[in-house]
N, C-alpha and C. Protein backbone atom coordinates (compact mmCIF):
# COMPACT_ATOMS: atom_id res chain seq x y z
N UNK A 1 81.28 82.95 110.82
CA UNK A 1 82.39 83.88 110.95
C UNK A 1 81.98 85.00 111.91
N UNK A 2 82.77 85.27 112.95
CA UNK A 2 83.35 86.20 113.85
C UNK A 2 82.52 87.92 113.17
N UNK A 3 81.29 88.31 113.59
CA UNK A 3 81.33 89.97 112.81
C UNK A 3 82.71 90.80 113.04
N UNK A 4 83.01 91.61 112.56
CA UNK A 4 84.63 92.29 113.38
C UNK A 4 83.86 93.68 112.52
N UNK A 5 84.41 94.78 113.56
CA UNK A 5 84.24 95.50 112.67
C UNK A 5 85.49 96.87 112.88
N UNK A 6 86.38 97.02 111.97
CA UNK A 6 87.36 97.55 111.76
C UNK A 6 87.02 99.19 111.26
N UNK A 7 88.03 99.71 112.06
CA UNK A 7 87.69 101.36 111.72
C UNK A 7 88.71 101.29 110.61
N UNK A 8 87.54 102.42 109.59
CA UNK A 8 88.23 103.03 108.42
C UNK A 8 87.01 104.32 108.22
N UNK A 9 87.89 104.57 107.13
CA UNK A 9 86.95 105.94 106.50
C UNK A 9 86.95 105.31 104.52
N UNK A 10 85.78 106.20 104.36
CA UNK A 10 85.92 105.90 102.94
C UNK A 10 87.57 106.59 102.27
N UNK A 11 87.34 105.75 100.73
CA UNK A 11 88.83 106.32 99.96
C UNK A 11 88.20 107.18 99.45
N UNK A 12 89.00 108.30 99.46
CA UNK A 12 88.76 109.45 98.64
C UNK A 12 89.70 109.37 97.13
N UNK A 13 88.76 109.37 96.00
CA UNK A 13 89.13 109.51 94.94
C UNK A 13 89.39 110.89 94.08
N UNK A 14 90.69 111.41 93.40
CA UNK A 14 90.74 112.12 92.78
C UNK A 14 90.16 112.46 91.49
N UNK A 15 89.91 113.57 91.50
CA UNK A 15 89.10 114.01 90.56
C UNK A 15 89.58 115.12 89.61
N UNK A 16 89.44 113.63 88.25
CA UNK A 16 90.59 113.80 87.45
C UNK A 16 90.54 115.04 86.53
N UNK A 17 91.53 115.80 86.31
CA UNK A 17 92.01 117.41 85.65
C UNK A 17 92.84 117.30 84.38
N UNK A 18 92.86 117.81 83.78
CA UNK A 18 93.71 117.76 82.40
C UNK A 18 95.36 118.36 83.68
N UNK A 19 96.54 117.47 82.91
CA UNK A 19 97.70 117.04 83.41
C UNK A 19 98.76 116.79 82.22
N UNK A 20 99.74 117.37 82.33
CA UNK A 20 100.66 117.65 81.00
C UNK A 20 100.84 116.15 80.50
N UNK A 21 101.21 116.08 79.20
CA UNK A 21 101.26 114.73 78.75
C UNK A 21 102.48 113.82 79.53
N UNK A 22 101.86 112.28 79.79
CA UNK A 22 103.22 111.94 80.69
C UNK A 22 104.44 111.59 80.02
N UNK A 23 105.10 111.51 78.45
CA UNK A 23 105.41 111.57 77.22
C UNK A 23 106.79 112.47 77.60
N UNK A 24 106.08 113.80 77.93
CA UNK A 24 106.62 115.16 77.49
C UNK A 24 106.47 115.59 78.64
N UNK A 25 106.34 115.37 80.12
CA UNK A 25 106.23 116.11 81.26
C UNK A 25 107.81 116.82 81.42
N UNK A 26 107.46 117.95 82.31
CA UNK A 26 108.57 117.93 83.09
C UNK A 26 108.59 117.83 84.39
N UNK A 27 109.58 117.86 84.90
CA UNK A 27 109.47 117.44 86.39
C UNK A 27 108.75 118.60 86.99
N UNK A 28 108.72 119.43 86.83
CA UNK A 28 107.62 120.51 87.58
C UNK A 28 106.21 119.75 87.10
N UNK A 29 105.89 119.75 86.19
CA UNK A 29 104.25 119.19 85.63
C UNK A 29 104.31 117.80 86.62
N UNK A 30 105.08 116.70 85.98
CA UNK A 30 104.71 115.49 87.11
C UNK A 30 104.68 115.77 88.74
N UNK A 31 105.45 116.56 89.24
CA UNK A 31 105.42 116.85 90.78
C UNK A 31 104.25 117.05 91.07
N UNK A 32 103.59 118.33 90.07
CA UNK A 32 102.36 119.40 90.85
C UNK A 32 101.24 118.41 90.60
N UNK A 33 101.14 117.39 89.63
CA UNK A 33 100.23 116.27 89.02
C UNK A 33 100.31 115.63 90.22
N UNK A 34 101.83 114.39 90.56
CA UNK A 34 101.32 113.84 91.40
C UNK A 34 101.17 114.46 92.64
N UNK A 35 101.48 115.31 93.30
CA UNK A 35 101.09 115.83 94.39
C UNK A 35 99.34 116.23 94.60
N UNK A 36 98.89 116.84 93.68
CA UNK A 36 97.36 117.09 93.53
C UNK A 36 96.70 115.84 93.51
N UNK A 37 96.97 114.68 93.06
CA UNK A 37 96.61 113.23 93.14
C UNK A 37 96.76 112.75 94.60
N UNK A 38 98.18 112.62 94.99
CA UNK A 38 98.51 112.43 96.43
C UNK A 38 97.26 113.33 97.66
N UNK A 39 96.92 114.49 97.46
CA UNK A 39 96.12 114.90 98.30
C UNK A 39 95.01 113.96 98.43
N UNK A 40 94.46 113.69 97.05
CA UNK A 40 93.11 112.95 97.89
C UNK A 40 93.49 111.21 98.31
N UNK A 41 94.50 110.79 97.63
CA UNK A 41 94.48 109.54 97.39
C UNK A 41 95.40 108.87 98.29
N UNK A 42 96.24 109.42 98.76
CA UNK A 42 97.63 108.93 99.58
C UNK A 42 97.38 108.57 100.64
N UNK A 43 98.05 107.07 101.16
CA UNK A 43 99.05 106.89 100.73
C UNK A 43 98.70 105.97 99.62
N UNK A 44 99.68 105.49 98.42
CA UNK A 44 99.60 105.06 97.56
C UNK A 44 100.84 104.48 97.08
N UNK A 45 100.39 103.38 96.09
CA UNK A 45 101.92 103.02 95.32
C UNK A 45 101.34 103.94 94.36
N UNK A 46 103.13 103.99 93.91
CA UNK A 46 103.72 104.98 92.60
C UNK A 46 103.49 104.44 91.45
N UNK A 47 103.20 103.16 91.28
CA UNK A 47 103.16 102.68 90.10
C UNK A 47 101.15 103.40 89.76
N UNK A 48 100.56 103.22 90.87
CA UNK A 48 98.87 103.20 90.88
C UNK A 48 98.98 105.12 90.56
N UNK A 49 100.07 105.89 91.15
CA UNK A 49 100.09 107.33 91.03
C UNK A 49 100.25 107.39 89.69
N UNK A 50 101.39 106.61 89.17
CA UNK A 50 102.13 107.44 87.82
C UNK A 50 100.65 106.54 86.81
N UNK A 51 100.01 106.04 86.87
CA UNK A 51 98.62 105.27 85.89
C UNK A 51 97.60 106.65 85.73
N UNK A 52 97.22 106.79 87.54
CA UNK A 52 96.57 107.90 87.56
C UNK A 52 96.63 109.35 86.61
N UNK A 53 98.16 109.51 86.65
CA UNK A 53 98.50 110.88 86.71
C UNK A 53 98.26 110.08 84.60
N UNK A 54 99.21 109.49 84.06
CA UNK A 54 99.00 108.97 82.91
C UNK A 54 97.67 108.98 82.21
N UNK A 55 96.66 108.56 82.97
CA UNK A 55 95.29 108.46 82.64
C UNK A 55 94.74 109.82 82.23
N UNK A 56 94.72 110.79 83.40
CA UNK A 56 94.36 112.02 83.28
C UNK A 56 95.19 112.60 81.98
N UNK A 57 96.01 112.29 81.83
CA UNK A 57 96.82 113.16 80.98
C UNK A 57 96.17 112.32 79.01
N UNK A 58 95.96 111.56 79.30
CA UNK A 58 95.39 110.55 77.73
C UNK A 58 95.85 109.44 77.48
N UNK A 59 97.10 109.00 78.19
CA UNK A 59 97.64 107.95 78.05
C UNK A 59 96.92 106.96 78.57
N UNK A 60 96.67 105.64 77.87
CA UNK A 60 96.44 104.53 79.13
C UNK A 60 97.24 103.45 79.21
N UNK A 61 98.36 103.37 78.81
CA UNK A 61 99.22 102.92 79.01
C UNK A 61 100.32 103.15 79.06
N UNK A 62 101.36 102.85 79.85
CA UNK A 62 102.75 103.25 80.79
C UNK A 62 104.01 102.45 79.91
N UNK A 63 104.56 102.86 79.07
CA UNK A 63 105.38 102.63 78.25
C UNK A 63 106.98 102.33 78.77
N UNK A 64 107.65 101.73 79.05
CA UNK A 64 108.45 101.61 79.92
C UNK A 64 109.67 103.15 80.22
N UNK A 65 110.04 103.67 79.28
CA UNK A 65 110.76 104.58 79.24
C UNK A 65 110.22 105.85 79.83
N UNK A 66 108.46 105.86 79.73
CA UNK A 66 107.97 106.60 80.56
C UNK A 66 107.71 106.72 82.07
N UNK A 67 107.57 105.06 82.22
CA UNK A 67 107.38 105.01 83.59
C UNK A 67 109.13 105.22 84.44
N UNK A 68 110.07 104.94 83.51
CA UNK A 68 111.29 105.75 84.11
C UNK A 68 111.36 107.41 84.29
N UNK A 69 110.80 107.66 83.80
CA UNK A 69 111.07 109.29 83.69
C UNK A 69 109.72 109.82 84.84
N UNK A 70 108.68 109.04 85.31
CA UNK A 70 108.21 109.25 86.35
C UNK A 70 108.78 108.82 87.70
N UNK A 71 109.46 107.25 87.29
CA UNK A 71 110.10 107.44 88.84
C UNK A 71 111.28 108.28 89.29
N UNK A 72 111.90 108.75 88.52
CA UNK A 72 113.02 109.83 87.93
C UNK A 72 112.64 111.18 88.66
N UNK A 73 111.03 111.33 88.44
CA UNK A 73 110.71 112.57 89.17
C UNK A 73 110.35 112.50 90.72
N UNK A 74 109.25 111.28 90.59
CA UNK A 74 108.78 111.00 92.54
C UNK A 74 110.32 110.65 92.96
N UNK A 75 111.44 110.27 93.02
CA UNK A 75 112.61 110.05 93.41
C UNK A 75 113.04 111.55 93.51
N UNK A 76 113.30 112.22 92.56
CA UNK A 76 113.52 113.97 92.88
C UNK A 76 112.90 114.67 93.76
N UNK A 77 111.60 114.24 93.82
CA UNK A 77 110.33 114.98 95.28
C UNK A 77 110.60 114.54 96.26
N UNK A 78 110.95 113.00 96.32
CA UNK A 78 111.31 112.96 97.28
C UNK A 78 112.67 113.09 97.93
N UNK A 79 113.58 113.64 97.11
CA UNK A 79 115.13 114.24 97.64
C UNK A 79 115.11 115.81 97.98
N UNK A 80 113.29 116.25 97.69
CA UNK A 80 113.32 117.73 97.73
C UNK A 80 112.54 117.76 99.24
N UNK A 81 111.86 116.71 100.18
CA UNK A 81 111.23 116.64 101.00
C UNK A 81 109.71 117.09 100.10
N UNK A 82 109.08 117.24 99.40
CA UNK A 82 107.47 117.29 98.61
C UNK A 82 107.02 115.81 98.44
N UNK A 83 107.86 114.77 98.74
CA UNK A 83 106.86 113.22 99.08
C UNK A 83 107.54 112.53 100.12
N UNK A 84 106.89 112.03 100.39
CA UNK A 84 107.75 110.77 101.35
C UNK A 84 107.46 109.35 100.58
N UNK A 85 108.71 108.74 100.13
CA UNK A 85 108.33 106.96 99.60
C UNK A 85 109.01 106.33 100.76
N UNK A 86 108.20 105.68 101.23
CA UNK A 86 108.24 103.92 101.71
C UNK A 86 108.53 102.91 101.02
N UNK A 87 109.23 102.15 101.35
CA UNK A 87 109.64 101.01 99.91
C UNK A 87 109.34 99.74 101.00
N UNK A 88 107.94 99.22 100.72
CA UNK A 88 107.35 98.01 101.28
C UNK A 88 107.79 96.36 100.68
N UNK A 89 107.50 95.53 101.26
CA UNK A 89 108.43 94.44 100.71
C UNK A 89 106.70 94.03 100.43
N UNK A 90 106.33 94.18 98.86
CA UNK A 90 105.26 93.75 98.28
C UNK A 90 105.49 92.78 97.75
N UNK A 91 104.56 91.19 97.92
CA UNK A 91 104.71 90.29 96.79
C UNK A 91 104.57 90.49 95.09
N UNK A 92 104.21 91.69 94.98
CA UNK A 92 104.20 92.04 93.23
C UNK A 92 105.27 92.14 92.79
N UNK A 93 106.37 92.82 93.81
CA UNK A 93 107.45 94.02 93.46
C UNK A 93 108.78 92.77 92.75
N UNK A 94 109.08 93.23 92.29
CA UNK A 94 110.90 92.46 91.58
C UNK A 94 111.58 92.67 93.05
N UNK A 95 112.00 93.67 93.06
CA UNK A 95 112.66 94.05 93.61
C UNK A 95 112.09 95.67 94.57
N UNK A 96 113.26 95.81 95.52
CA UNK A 96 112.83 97.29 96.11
C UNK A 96 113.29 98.32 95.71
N UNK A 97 113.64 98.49 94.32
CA UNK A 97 113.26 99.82 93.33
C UNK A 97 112.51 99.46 92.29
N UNK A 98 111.74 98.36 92.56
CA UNK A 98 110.38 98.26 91.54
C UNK A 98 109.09 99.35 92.63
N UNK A 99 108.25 100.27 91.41
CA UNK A 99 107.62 101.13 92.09
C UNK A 99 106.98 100.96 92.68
N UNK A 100 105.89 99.72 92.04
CA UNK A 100 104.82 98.85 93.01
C UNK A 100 104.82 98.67 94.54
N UNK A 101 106.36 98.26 94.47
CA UNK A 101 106.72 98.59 96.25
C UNK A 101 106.76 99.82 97.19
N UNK A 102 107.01 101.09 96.37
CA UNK A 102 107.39 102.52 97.15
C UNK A 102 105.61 102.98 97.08
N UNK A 103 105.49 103.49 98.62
CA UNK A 103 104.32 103.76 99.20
C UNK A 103 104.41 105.47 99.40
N UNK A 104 103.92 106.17 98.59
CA UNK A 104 104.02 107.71 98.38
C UNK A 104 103.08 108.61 99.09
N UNK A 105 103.42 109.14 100.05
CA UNK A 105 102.54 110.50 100.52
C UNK A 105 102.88 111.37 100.57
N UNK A 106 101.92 112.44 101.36
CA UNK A 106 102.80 113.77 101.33
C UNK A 106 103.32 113.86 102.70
N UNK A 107 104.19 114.56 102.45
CA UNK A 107 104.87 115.04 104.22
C UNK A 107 103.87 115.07 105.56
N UNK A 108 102.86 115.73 105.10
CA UNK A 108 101.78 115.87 106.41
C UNK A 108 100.54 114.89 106.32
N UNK A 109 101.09 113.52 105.68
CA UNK A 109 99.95 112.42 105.70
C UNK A 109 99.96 111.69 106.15
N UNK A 110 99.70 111.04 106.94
CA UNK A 110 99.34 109.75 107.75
C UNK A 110 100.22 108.59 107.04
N UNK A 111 100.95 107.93 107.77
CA UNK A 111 101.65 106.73 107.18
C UNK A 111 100.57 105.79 106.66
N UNK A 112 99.80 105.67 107.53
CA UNK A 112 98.49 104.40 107.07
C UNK A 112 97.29 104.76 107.53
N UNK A 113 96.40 104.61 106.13
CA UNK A 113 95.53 104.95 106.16
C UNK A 113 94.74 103.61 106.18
N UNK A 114 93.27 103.16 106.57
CA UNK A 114 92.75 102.30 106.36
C UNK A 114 91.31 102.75 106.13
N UNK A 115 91.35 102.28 104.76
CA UNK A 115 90.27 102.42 103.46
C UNK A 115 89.45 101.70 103.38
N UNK A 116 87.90 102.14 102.69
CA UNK A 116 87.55 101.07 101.73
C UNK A 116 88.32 101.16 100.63
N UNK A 117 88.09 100.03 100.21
CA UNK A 117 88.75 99.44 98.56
C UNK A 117 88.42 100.58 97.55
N UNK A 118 87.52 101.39 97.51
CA UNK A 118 86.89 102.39 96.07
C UNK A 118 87.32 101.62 95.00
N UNK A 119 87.93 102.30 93.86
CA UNK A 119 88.35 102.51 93.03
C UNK A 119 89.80 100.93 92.51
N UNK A 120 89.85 100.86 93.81
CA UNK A 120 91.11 99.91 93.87
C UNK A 120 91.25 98.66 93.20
N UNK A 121 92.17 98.07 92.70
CA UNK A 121 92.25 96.56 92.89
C UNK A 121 92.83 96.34 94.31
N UNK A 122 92.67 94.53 94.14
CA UNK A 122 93.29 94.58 95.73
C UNK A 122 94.58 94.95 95.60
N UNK A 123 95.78 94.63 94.42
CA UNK A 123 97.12 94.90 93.80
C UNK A 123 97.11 96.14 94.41
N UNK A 124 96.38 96.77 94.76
CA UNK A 124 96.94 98.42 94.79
C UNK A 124 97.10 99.06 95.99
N UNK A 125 96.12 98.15 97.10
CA UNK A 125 96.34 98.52 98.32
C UNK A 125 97.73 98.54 99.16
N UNK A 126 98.17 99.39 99.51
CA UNK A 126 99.76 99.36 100.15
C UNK A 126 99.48 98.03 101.37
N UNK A 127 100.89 97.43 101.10
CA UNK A 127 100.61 96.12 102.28
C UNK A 127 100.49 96.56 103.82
N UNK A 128 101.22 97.86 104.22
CA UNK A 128 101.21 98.26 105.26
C UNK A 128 99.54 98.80 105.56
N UNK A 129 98.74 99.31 104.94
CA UNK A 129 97.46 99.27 105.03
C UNK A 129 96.82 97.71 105.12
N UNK A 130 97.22 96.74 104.47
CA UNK A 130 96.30 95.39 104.74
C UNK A 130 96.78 95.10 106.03
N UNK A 131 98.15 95.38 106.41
CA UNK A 131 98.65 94.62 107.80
C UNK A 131 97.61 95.30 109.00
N UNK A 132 97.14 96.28 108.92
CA UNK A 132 96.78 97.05 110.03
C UNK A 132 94.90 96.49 109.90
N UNK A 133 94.69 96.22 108.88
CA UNK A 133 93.21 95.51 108.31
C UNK A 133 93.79 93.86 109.53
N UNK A 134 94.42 93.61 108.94
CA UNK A 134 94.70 92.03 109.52
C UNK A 134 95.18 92.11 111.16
N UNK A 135 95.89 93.01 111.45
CA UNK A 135 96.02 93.28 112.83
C UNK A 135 94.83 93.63 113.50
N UNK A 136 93.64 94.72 112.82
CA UNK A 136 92.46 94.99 113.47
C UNK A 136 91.72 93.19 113.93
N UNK A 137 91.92 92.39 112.19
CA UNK A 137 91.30 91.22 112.43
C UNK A 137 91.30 90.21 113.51
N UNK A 138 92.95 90.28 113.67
CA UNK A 138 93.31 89.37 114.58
C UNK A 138 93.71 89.61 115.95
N UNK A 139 93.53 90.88 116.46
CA UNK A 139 92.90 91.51 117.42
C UNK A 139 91.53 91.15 118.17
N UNK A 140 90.87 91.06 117.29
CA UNK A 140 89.16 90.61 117.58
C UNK A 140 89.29 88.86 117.84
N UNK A 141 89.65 88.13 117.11
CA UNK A 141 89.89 87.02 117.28
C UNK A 141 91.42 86.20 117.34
N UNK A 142 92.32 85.86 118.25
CA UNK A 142 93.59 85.72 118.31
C UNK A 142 93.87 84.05 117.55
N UNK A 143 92.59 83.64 117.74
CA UNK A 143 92.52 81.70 117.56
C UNK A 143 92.45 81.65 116.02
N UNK A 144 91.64 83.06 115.69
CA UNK A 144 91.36 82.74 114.08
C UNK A 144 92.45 82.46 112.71
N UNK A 145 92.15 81.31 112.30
CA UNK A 145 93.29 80.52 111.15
C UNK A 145 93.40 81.56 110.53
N UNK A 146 94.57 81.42 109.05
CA UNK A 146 95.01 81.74 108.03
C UNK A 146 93.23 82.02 106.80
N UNK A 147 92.79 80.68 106.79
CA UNK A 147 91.98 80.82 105.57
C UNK A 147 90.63 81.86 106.07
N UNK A 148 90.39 82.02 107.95
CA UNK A 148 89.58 82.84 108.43
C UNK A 148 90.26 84.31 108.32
N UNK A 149 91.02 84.86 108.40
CA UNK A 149 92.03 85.73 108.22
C UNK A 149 91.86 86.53 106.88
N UNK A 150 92.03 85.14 105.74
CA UNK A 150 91.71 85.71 104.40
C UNK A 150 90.77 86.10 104.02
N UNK A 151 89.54 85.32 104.78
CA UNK A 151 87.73 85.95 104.32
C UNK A 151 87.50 87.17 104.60
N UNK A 152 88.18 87.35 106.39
CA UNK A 152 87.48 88.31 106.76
C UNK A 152 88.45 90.08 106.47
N UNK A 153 89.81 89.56 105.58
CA UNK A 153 89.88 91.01 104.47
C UNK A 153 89.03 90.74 103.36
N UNK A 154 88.92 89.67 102.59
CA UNK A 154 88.37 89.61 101.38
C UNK A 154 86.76 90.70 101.59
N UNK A 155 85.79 90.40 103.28
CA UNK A 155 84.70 90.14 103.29
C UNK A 155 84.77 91.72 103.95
N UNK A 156 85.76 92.85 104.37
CA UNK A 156 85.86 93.88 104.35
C UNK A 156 86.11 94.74 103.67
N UNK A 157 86.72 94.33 102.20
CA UNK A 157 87.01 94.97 100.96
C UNK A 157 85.58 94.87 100.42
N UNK A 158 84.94 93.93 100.72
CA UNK A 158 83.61 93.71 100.09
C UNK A 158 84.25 93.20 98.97
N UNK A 159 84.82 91.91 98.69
CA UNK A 159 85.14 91.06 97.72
C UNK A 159 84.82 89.66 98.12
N UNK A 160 84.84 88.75 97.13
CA UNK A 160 84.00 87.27 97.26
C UNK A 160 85.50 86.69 96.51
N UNK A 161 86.42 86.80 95.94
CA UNK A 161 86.84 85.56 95.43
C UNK A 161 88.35 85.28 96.22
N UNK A 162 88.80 84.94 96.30
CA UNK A 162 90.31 84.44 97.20
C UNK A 162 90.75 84.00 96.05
N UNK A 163 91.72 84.67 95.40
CA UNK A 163 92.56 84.42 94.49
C UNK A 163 93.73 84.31 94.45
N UNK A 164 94.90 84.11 94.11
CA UNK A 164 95.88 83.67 94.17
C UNK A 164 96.87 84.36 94.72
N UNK A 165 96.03 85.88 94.16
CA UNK A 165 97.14 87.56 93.91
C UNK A 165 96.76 87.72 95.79
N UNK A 166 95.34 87.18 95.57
CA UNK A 166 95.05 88.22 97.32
C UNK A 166 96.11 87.12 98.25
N UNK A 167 96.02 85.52 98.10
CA UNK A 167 96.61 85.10 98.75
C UNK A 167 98.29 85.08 99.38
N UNK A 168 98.81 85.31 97.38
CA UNK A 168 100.33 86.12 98.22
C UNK A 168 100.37 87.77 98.85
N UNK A 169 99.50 88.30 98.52
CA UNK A 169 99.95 89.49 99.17
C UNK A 169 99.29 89.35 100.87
N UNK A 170 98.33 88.51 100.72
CA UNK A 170 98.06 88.38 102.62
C UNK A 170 99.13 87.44 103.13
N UNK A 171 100.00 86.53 102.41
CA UNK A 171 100.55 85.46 103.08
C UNK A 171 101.49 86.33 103.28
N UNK A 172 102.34 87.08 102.57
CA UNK A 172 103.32 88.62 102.27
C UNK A 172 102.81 89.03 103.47
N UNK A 173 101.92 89.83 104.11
CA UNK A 173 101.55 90.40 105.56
C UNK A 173 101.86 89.61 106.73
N UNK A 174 101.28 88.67 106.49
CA UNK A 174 101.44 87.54 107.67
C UNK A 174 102.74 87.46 108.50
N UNK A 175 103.71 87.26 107.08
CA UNK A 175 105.29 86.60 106.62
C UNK A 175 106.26 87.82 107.60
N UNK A 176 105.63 88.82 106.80
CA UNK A 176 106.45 90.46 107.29
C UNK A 176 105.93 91.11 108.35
N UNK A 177 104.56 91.14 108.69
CA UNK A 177 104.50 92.08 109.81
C UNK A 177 103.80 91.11 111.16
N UNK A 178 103.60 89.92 111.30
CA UNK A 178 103.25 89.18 111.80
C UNK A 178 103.61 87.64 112.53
């Protein structure tokens, strides 16, 4: 395999603060939560924000009625201009008001960032970040197949297994931005 070597910077991980319960937030508490999250971490899906912000707060799990009342709020931030969502056509997503798909930053952040993996699953990386991984790839080599394609994100995330999840969300890149 082809060395390639793709510019990124490390992910910066937030560093987690006591955060009103996500239960009982109000939309002021979830905003200033996810926004303080969004600084180090964005861009991001909302579903990986509202876990975050959940986590910090004691919860570790996202109860459905809760995770409405968070998208309830990033939907309000972003009608106030305090986020910007992207709604990416992710192979996870139902649909494009499933959150998994909306890609959240702040106003003065970079549409795409290109990361290491940190903290991540691959599920979590916004697809518009893998496309620009796979565009760096196939930049360097124009001849290189599909299954060369897949190693050499797998082998830049610093991951070994090609699994099913990585394969629709790279075939998802391919499909959409390629």
């Amino acid at each position: 395999m082809t060395e390639i070597s793709i510019s990124h910077i490390p992910y910066s991980e937030w560093s987690p603060r006591a955060v009103a319960d996500a239960r009982r937030a109000s939309q002021a508490q979830y905003v200033y939560g996810f926004t303080d999250i969004l600084k180090s971490e964005a861009p991001m899906q909302a579903l990986n924000l509202f876990q975050t912000y959940a986590k910090a707060g004691g919860l570790m799990k996202i109860a459905r009625p809760v995770r409405r009342q968070m998208e309830r709020a990033i939907l309000l931030a972003e009608k106030s201009g305090e986020v910007l969502i992207e709604r990416e056509d992710d192979s996870e997503a139902t649909d494009e008001n499933d959150s998994v798909s909306w890609i959240v930053r702040l106003p003065d952040q970079e549409r795409v960032i290109v990361r290491t993996l940190g903290p991540r699953g691959f599920a979590d990386i916004p697809m518009s970040e893998l496309a620009a991984v796979v565009l760096e790839i196939r930049t360097s080599d124009e001849l290189m197949g599909r299954e060369e394609i897949y190693r050499s994100v797998l082998d830049f995330y610093g991951l070994q297994k090609l699994t099913a999840l990585v394969r629709r969300r790279l075939d998802k890149v391919l499909e959409t931005y390629f």
